[in-house]
PDB file of N, CA and C in Angstrom:
ATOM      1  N   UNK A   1      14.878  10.083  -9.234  1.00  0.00           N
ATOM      2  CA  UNK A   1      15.231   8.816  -8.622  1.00  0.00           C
ATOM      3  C   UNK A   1      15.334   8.963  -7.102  1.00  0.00           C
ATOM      4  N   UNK A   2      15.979   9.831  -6.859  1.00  0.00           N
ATOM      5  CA  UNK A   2      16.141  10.759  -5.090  1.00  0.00           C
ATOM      6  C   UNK A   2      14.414  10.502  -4.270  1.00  0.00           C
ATOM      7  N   UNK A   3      13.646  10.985  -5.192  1.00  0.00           N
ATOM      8  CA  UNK A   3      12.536  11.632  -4.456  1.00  0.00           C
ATOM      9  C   UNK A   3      11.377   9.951  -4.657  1.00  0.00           C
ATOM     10  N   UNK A   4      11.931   9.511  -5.627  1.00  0.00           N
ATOM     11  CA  UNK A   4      10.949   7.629  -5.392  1.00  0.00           C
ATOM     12  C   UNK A   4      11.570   7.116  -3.966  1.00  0.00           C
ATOM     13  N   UNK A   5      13.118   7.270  -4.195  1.00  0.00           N
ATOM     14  CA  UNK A   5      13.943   6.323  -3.182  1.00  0.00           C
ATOM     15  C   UNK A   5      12.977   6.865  -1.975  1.00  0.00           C
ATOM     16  N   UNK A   6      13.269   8.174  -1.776  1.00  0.00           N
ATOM     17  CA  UNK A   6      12.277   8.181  -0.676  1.00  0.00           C
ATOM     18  C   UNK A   6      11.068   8.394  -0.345  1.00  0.00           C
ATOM     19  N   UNK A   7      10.605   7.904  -1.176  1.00  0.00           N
ATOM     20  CA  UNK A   7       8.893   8.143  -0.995  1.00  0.00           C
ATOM     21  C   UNK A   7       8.638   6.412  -0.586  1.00  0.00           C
ATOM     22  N   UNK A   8       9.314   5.979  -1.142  1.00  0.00           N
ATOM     23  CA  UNK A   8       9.609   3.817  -0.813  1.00  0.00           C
ATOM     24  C   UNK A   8       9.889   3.891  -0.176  1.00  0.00           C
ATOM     25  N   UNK A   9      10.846   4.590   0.644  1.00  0.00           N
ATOM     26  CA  UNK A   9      11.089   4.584   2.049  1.00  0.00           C
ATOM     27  C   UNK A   9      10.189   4.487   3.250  1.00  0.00           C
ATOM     28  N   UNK A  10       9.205   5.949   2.966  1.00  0.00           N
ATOM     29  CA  UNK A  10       8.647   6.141   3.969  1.00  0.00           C
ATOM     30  C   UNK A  10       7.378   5.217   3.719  1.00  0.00           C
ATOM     31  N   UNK A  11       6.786   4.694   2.570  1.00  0.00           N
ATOM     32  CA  UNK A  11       5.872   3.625   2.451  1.00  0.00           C
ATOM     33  C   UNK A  11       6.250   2.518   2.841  1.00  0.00           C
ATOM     34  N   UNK A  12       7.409   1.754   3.176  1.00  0.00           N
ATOM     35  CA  UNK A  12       7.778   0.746   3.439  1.00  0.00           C
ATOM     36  C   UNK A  12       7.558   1.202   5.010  1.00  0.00           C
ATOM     37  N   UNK A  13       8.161   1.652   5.541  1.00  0.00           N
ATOM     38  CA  UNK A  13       8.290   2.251   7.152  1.00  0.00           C
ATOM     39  C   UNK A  13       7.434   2.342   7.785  1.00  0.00           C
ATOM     40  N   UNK A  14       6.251   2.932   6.846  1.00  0.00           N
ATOM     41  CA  UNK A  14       4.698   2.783   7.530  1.00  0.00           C
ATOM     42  C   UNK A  14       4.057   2.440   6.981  1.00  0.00           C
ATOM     43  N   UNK A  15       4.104   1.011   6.579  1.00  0.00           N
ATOM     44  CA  UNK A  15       3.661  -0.159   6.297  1.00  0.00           C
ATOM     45  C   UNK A  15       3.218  -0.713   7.055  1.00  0.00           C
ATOM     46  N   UNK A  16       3.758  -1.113   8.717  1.00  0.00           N
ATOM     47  CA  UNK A  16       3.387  -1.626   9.620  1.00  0.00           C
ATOM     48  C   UNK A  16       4.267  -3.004   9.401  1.00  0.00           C
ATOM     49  N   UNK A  17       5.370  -3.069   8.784  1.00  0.00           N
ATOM     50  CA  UNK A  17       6.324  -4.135   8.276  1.00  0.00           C
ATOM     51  C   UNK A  17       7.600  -4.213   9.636  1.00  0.00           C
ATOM     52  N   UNK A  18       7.907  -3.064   9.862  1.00  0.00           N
ATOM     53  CA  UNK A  18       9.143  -2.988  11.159  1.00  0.00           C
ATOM     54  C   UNK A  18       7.914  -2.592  12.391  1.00  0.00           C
ATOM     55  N   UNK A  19       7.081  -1.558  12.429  1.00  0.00           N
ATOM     56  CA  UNK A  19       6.195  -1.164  13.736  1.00  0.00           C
ATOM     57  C   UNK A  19       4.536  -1.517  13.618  1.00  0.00           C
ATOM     58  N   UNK A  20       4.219  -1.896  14.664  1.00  0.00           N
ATOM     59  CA  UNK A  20       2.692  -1.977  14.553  1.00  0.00           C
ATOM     60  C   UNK A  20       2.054  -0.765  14.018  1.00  0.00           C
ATOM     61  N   UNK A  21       1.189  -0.767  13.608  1.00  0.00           N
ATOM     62  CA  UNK A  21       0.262  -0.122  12.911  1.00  0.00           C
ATOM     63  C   UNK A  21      -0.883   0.620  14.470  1.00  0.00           C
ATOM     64  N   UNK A  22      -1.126  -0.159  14.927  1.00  0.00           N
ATOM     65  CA  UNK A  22      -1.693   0.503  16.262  1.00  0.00           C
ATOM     66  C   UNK A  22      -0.620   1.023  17.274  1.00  0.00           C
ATOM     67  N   UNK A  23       0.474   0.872  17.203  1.00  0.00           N
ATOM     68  CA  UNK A  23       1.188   1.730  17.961  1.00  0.00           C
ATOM     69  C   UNK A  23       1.553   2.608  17.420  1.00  0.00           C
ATOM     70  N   UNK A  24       1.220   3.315  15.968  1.00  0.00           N
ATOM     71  CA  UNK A  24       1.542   4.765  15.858  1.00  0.00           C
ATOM     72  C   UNK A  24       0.710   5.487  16.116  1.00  0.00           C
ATOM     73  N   UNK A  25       1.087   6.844  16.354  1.00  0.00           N
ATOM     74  CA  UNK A  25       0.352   8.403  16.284  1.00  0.00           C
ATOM     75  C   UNK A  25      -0.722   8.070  15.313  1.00  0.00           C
ATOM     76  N   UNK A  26      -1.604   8.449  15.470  1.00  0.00           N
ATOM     77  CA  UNK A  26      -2.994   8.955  14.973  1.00  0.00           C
ATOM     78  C   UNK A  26      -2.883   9.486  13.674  1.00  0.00           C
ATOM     79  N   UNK A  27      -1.722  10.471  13.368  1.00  0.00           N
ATOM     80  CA  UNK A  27      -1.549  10.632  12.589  1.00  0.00           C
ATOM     81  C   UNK A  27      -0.776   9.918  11.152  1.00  0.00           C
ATOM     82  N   UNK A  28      -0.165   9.011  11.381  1.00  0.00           N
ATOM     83  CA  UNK A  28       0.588   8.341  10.978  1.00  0.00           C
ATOM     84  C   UNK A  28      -0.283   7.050  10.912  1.00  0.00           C
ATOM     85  N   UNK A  29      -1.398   6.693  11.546  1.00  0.00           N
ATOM     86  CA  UNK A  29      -1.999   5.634  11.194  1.00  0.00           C
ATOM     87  C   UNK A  29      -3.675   6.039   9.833  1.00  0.00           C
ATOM     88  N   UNK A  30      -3.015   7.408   9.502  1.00  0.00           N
ATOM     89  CA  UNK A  30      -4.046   8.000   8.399  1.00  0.00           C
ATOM     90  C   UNK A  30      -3.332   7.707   7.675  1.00  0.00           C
ATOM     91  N   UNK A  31      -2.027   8.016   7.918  1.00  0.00           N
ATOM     92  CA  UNK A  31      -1.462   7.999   6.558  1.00  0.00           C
ATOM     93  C   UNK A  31      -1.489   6.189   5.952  1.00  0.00           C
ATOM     94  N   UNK A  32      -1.257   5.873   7.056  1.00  0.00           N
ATOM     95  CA  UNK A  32      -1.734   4.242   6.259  1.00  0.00           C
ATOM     96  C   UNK A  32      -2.703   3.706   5.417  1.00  0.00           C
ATOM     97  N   UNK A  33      -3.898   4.655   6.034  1.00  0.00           N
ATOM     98  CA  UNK A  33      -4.917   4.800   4.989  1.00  0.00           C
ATOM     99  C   UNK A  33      -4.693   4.554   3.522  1.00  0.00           C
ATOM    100  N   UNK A  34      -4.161   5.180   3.211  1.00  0.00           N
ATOM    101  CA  UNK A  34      -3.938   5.530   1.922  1.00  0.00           C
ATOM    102  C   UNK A  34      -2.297   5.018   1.203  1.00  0.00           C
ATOM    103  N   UNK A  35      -1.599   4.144   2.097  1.00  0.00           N
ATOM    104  CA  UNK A  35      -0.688   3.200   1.522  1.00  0.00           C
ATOM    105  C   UNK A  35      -0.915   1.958   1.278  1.00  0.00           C
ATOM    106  N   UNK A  36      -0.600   1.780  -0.154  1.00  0.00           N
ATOM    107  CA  UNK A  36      -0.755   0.180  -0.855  1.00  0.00           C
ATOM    108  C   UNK A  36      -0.198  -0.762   0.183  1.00  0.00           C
ATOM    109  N   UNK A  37       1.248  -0.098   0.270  1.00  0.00           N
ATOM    110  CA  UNK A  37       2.377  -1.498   0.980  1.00  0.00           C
ATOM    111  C   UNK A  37       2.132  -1.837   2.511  1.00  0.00           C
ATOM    112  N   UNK A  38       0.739  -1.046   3.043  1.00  0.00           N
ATOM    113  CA  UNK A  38       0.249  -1.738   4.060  1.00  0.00           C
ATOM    114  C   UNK A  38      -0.623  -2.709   3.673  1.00  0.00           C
ATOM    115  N   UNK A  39      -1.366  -2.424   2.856  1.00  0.00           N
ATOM    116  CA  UNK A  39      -2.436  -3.657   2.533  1.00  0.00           C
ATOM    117  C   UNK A  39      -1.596  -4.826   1.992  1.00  0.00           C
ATOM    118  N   UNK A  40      -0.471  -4.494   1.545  1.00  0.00           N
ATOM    119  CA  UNK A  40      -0.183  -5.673   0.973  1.00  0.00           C
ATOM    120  C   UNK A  40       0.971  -6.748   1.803  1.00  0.00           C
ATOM    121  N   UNK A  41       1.176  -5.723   3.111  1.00  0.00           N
ATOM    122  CA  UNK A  41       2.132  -6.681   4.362  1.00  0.00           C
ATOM    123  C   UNK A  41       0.698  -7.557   5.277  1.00  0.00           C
ATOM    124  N   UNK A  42      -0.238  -6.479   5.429  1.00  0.00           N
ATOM    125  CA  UNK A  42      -1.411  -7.685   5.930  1.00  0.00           C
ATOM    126  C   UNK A  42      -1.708  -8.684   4.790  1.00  0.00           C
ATOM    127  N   UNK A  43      -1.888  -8.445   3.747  1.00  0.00           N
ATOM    128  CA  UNK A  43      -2.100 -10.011   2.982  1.00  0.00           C
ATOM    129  C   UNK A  43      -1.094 -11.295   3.677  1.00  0.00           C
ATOM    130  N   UNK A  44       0.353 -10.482   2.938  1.00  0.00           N
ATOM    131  CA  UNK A  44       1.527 -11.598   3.585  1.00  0.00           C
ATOM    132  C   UNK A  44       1.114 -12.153   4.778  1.00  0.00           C
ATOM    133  N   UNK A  45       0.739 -11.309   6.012  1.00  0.00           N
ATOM    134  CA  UNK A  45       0.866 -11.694   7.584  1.00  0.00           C
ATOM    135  C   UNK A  45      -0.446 -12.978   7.135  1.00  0.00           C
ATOM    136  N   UNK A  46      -1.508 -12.180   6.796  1.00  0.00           N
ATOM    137  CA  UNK A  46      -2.556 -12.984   7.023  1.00  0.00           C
ATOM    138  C   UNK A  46      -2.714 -14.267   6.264  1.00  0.00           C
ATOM    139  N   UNK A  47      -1.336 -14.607   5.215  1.00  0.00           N
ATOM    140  CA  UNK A  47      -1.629 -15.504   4.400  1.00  0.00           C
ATOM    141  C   UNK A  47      -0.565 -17.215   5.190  1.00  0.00           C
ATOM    142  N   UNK A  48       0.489 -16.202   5.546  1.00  0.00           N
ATOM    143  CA  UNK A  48       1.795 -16.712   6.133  1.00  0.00           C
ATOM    144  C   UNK A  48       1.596 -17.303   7.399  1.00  0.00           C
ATOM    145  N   UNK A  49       1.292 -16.077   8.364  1.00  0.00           N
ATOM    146  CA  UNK A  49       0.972 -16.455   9.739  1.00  0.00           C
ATOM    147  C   UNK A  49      -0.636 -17.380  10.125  1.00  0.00           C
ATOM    148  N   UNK A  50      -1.341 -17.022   9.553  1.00  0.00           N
ATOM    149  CA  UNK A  50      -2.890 -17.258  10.298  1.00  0.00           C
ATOM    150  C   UNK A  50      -3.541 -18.782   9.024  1.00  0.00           C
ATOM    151  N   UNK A  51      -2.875 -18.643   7.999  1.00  0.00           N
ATOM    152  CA  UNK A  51      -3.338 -19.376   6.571  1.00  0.00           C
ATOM    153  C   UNK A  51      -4.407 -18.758   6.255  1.00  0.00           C
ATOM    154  N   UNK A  52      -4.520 -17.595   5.857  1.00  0.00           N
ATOM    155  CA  UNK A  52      -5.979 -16.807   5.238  1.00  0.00           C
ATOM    156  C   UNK A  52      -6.044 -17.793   3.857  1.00  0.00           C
ATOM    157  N   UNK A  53      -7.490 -18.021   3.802  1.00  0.00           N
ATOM    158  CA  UNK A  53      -7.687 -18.466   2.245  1.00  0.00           C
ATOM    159  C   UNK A  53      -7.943 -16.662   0.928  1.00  0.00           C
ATOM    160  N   UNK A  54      -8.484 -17.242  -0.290  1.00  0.00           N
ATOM    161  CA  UNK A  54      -8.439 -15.615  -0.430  1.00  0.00           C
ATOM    162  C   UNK A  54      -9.823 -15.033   0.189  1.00  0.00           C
ATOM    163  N   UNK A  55     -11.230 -15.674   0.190  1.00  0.00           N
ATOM    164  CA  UNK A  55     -11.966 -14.568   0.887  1.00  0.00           C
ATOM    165  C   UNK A  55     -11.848 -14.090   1.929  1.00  0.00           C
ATOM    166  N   UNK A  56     -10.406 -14.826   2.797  1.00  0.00           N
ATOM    167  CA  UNK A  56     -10.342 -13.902   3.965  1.00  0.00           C
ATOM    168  C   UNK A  56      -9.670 -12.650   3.569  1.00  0.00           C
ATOM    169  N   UNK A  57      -9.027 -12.529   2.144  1.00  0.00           N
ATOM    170  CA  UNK A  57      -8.277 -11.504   2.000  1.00  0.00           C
ATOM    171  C   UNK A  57      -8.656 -10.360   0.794  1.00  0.00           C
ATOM    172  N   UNK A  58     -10.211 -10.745   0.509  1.00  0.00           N
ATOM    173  CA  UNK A  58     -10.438  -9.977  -0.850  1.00  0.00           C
ATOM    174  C   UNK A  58     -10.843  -8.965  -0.362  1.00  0.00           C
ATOM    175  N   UNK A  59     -11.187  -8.061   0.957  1.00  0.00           N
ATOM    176  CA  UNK A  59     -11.147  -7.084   0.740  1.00  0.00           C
ATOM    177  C   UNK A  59      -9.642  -5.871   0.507  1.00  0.00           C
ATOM    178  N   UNK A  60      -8.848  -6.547   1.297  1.00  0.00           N
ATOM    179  CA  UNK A  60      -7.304  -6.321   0.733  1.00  0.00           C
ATOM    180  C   UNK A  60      -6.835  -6.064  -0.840  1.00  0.00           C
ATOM    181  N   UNK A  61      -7.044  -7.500  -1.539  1.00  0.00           N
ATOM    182  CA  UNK A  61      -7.054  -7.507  -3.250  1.00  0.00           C
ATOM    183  C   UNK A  61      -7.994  -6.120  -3.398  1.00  0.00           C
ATOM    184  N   UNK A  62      -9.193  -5.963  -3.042  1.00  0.00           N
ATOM    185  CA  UNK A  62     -10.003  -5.210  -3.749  1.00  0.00           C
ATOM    186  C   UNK A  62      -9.330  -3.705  -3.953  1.00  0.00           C
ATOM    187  N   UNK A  63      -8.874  -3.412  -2.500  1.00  0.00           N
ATOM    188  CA  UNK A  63      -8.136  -1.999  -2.025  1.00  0.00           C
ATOM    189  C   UNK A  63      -6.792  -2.356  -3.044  1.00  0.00           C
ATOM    190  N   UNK A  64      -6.694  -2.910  -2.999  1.00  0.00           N
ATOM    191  CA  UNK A  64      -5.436  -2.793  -3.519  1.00  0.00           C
ATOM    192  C   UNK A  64      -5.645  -2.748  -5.316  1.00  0.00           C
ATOM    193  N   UNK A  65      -6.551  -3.060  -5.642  1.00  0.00           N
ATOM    194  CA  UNK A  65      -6.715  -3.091  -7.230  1.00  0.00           C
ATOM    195  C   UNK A  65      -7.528  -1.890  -7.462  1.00  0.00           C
ATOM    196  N   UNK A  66      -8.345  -1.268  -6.851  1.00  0.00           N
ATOM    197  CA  UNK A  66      -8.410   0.047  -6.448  1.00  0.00           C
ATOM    198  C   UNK A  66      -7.158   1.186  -6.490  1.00  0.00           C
ATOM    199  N   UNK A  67      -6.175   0.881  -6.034  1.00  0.00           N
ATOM    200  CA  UNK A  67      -5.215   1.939  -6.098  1.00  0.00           C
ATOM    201  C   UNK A  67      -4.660   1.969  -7.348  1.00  0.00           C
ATOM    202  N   UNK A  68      -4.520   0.455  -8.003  1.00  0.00           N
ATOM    203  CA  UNK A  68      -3.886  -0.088  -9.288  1.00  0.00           C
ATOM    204  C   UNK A  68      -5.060   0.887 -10.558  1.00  0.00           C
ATOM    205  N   UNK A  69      -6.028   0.735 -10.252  1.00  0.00           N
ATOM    206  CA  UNK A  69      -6.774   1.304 -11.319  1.00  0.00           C
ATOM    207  C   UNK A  69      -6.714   2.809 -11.174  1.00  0.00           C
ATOM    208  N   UNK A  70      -7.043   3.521 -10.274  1.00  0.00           N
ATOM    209  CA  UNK A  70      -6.467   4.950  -9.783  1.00  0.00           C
ATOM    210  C   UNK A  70      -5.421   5.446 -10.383  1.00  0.00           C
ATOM    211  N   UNK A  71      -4.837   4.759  -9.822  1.00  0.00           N
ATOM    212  CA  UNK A  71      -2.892   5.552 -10.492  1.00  0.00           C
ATOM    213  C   UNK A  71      -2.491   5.060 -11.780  1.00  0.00           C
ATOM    214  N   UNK A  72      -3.180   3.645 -12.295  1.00  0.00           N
ATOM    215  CA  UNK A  72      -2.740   3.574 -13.761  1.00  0.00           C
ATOM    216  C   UNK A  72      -3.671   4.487 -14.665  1.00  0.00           C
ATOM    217  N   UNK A  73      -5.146   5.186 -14.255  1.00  0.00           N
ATOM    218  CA  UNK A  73      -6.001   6.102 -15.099  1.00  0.00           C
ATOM    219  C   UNK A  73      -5.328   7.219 -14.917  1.00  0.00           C
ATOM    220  N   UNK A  74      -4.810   7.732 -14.102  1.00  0.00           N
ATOM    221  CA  UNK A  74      -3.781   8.924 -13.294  1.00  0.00           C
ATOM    222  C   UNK A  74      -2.930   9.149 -14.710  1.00  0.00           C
ATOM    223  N   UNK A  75      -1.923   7.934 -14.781  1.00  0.00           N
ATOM    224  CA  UNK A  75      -0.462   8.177 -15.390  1.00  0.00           C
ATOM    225  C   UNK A  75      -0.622   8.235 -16.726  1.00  0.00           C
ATOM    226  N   UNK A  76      -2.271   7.488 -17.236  1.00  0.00           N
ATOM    227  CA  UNK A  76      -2.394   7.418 -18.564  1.00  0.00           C
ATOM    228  C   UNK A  76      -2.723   8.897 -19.024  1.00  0.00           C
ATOM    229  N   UNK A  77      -4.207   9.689 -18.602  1.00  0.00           N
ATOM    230  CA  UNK A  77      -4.040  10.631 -18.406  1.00  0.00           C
ATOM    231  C   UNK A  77      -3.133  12.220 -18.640  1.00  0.00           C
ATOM    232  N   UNK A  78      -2.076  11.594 -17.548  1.00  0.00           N
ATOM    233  CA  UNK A  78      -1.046  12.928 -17.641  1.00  0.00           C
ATOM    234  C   UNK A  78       0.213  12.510 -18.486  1.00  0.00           C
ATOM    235  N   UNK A  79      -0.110  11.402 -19.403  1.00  0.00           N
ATOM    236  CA  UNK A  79       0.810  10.687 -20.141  1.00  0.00           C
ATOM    237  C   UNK A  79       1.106  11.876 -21.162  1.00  0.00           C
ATOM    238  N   UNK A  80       2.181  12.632 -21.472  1.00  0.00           N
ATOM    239  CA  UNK A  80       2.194  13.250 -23.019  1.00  0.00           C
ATOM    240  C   UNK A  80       3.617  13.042 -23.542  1.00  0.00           C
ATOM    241  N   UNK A  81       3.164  12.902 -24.621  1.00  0.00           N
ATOM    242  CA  UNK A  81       4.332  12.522 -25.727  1.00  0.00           C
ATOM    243  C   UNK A  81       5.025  13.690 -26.029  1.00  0.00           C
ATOM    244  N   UNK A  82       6.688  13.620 -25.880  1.00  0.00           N
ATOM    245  CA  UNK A  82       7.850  14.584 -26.391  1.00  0.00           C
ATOM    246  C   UNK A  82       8.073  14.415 -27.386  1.00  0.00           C
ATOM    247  N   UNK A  83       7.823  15.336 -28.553  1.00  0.00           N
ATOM    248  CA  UNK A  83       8.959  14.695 -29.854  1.00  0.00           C
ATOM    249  C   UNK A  83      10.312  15.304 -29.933  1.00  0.00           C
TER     250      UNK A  83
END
């Protein structure tokens, strides 16, 4: 539970939700790469702020159902039953 709390942490944080996304380190804007809960604060911005319809936002959905299919083949996978 320790090690989700903070793994949500630091995905929320560099999200680009409290700091721009172009004002981080280089390094830290890789790691965005590869976080859901950024793609899914630009949906919000772009849906909220600007009125995106969805094809302004399906490449977002796409990435993002991408990760959904990834990590749910992942968990099924390394799924094993205790008796």
């Amino acid at each position: 539970m320790l090690i989700s709390f903070f793994m949500m942490m630091i995905f929320i944080l560099l999200g680009g939700l409290y700091t721009s996304i172009d004002s981080m380190p280089a390094w830290a804007r890789a790691i965005t790469k590869i976080n859901p809960v950024s793609y899914f604060i630009d949906v919000m911005r772009m849906v909220v702020l600007k009125g995106s319809s969805l094809s302004d936002i399906r490449y977002h959905l796409f990435t993002v159902f991408g990760f959904a299919v990834i990590l749910n083949t992942w968990a099924v996978i390394s799924y094993k039953k205790r008796s």
